[in-house]
Protein backbone atom coordinates (compact mmCIF):
# COMPACT_ATOMS: atom_id res chain seq x y z
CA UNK A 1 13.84 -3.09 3.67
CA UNK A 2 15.02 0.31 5.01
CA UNK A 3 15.61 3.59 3.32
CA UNK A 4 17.34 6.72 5.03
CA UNK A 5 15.99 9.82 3.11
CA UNK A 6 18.86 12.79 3.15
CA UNK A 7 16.24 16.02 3.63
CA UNK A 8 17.54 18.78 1.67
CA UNK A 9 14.51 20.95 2.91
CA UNK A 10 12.19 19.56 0.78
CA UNK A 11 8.65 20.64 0.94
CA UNK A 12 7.96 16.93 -0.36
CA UNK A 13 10.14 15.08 1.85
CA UNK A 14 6.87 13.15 2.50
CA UNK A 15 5.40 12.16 -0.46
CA UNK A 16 9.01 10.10 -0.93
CA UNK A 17 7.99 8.75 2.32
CA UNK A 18 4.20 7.73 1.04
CA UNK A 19 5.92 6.44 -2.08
CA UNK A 20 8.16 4.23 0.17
CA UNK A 21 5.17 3.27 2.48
CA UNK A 22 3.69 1.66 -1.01
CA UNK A 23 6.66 -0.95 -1.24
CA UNK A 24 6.75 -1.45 2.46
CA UNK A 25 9.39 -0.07 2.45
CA UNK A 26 10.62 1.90 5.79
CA UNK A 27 12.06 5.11 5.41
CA UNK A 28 13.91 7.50 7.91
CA UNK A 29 13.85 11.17 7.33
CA UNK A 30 17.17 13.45 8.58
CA UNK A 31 17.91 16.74 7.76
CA UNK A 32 21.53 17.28 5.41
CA UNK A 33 22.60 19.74 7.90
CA UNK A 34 22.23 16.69 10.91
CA UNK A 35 23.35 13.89 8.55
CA UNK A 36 26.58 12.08 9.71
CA UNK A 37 28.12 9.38 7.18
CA UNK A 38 28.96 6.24 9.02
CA UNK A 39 29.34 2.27 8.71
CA UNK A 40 26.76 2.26 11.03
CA UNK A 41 24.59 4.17 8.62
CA UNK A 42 25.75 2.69 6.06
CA UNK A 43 25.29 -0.65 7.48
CA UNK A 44 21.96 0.20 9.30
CA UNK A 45 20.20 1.03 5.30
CA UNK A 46 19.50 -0.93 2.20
CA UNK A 47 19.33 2.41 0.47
CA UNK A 48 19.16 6.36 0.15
CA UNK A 49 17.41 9.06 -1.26
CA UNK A 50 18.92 12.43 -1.30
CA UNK A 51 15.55 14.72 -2.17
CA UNK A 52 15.26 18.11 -3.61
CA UNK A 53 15.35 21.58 -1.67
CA UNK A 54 16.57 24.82 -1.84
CA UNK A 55 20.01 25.09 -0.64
CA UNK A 56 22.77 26.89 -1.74
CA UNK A 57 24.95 23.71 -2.95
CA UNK A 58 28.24 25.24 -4.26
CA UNK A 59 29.79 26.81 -0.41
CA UNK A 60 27.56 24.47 1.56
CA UNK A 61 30.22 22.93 3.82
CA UNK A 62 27.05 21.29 5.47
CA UNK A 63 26.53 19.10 2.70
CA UNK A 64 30.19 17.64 3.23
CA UNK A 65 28.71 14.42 4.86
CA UNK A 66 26.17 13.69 2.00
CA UNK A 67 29.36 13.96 -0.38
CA UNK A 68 30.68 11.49 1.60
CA UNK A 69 27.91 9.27 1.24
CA UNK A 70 28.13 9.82 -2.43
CA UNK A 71 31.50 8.70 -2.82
CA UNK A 72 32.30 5.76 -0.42
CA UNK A 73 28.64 4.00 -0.54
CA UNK A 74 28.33 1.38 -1.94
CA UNK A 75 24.34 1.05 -1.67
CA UNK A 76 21.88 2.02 -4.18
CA UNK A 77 21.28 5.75 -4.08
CA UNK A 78 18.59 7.89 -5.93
CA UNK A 79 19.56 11.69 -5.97
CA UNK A 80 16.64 14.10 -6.24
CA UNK A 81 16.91 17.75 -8.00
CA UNK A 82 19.29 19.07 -5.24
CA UNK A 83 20.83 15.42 -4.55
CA UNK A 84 21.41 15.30 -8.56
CA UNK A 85 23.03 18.61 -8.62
CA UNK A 86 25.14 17.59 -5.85
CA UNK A 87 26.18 13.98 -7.22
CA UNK A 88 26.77 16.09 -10.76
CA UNK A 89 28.88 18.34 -9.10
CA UNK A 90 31.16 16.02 -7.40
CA UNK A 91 31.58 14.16 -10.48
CA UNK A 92 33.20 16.89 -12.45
CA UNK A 93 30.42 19.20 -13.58
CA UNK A 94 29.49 22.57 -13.11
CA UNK A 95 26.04 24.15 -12.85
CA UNK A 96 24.87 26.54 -15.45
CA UNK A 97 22.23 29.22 -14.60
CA UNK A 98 18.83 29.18 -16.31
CA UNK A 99 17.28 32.77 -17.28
CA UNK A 100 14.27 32.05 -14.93
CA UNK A 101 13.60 29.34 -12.77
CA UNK A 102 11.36 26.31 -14.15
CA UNK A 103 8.16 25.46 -12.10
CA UNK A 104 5.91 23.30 -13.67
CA UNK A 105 5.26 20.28 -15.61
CA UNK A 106 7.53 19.83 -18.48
CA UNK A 107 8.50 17.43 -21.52
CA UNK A 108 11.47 15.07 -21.21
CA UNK A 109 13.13 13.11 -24.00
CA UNK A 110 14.30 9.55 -23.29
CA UNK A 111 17.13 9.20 -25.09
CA UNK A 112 18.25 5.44 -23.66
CA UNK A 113 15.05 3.27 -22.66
CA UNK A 114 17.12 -0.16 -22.20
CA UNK A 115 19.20 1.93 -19.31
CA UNK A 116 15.87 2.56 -17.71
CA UNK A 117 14.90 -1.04 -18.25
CA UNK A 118 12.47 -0.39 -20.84
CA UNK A 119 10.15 0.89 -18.39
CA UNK A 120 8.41 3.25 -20.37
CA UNK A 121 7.07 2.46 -23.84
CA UNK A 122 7.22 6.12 -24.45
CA UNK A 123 9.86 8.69 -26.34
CA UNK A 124 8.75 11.75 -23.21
CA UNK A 125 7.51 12.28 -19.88
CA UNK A 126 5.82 14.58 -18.75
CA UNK A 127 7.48 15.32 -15.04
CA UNK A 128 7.59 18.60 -12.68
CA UNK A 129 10.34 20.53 -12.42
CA UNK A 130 11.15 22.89 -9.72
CA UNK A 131 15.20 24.59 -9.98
CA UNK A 132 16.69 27.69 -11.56
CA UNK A 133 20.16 26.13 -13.06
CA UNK A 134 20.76 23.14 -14.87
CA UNK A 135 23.61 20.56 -15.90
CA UNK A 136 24.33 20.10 -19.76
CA UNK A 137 27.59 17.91 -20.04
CA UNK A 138 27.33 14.50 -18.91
CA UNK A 139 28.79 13.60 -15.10
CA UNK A 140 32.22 11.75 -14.87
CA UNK A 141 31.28 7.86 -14.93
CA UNK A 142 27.67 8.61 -15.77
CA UNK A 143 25.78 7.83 -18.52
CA UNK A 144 22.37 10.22 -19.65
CA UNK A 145 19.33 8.65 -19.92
CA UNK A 146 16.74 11.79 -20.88
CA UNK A 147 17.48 15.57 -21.43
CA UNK A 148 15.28 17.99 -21.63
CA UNK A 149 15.19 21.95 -23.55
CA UNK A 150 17.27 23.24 -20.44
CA UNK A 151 19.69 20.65 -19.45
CA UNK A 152 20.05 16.81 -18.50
CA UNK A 153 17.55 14.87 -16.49
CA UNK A 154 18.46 11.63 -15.37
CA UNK A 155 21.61 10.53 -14.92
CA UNK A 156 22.54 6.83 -14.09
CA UNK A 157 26.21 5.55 -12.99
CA UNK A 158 27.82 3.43 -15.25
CA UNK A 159 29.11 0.95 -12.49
CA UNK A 160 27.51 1.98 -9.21
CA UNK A 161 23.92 1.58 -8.15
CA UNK A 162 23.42 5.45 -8.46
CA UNK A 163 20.70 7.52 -10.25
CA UNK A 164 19.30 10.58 -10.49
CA UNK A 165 16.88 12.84 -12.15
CA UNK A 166 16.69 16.69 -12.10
CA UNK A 167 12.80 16.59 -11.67
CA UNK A 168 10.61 15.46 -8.81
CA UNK A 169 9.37 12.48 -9.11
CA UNK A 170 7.62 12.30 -5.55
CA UNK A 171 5.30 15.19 -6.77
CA UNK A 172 2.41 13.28 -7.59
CA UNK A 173 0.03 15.77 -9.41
CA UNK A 174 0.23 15.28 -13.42
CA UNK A 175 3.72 13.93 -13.25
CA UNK A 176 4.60 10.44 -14.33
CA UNK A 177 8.13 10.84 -13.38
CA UNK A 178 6.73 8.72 -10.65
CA UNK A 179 7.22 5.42 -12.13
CA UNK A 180 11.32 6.11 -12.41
CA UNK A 181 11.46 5.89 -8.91
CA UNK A 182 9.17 3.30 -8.45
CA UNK A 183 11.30 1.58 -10.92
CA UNK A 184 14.46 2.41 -8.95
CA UNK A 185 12.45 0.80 -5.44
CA UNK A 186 11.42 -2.18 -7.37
CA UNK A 187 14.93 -3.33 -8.35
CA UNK A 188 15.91 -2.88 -5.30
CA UNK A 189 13.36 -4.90 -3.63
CA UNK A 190 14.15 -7.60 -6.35
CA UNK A 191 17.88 -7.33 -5.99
């Protein structure tokens, strides 16, 4: 099994890799700005990650290729903060401005556990957050599976293997956001 992590300049591009290294699960790291959408790549991966980072996403013409993968794959792929700001925007929502940016760990709200396969017996996660806007309407083709006080935070599509979540779930310390990706990995592997 092979993963191709999409670095957005994440300063936890590795933990995704240590969560990989878990499953067994080998993972390639290339930066957005290097990243080249092929068959070959396409062919050459079970699945993708597109992490978090801090990157102007609106005017990034650098990001064209990871829009690319967005639209034409037809792999599992798990967007990350800046990956599900990007997969929001190019399905037909904007990004709205928060008054401060939100660092931290913070309540979620599952609003639909059977979409996340029931993997939580619990109404709210705690998870850490780390972004200054937010989505609130719901993504073209997506359906929302928790929100939070500022905005939406995961996002799965209703016919593609795509998800998302606005948080970081490879940030390990008092976040069990973790076990969405892990959930994400294990279907995968079971697929």
């Amino acid at each position: 099994m092979k993963a191709l992590i999409v670095n957005n300049h994440s300063k936890f591009v590795q933990n995704i890799v240590n969560i990989l290294d878990e499953f067994s699960v080998f993972s390639e790291v290339i930066d957005y700005d290097k990243f080249e959408f092929t068959k070959k790549i396409e062919s050459d991966f079970d699945f993708f990650i597109l992490s978090g980072g801090d990157i102007p996403i609106t005017t990034n013409n650098l990001l064209d290729q990871e829009r690319e993968l967005i639209k034409k794959t037809i792999k599992p792929l798990f967007g990350i903060c800046c990956g599900f700001e990007v997969i929001s925007l190019l399905h037909g929502v904007e990004l709205v401005d928060l008054p401060k940016k939100i660092k931290g760990v913070t309540k979620i709200q599952i609003i639909d556990p059977v979409q996340l396969n029931q993997i939580t017996e619990f109404n709210e996660l705690e998870v850490f957050e780390s972004h200054d806007c937010a989505i609130q309407k719901t993504p073209h083709n997506f359906v929302v599976l928790a929100k939070s006080k500022t905005g939406i935070e995961i996002i799965k599509h209703k016919t593609r293997p795509i998800m998302a979540t606005q948080f970081h779930p490879e940030v390990l310390e008092n976040n069990n956001g973790k076990i969405i990706l892990e959930e994400f990995i294990k279907n995968i592997i079971a697929m």
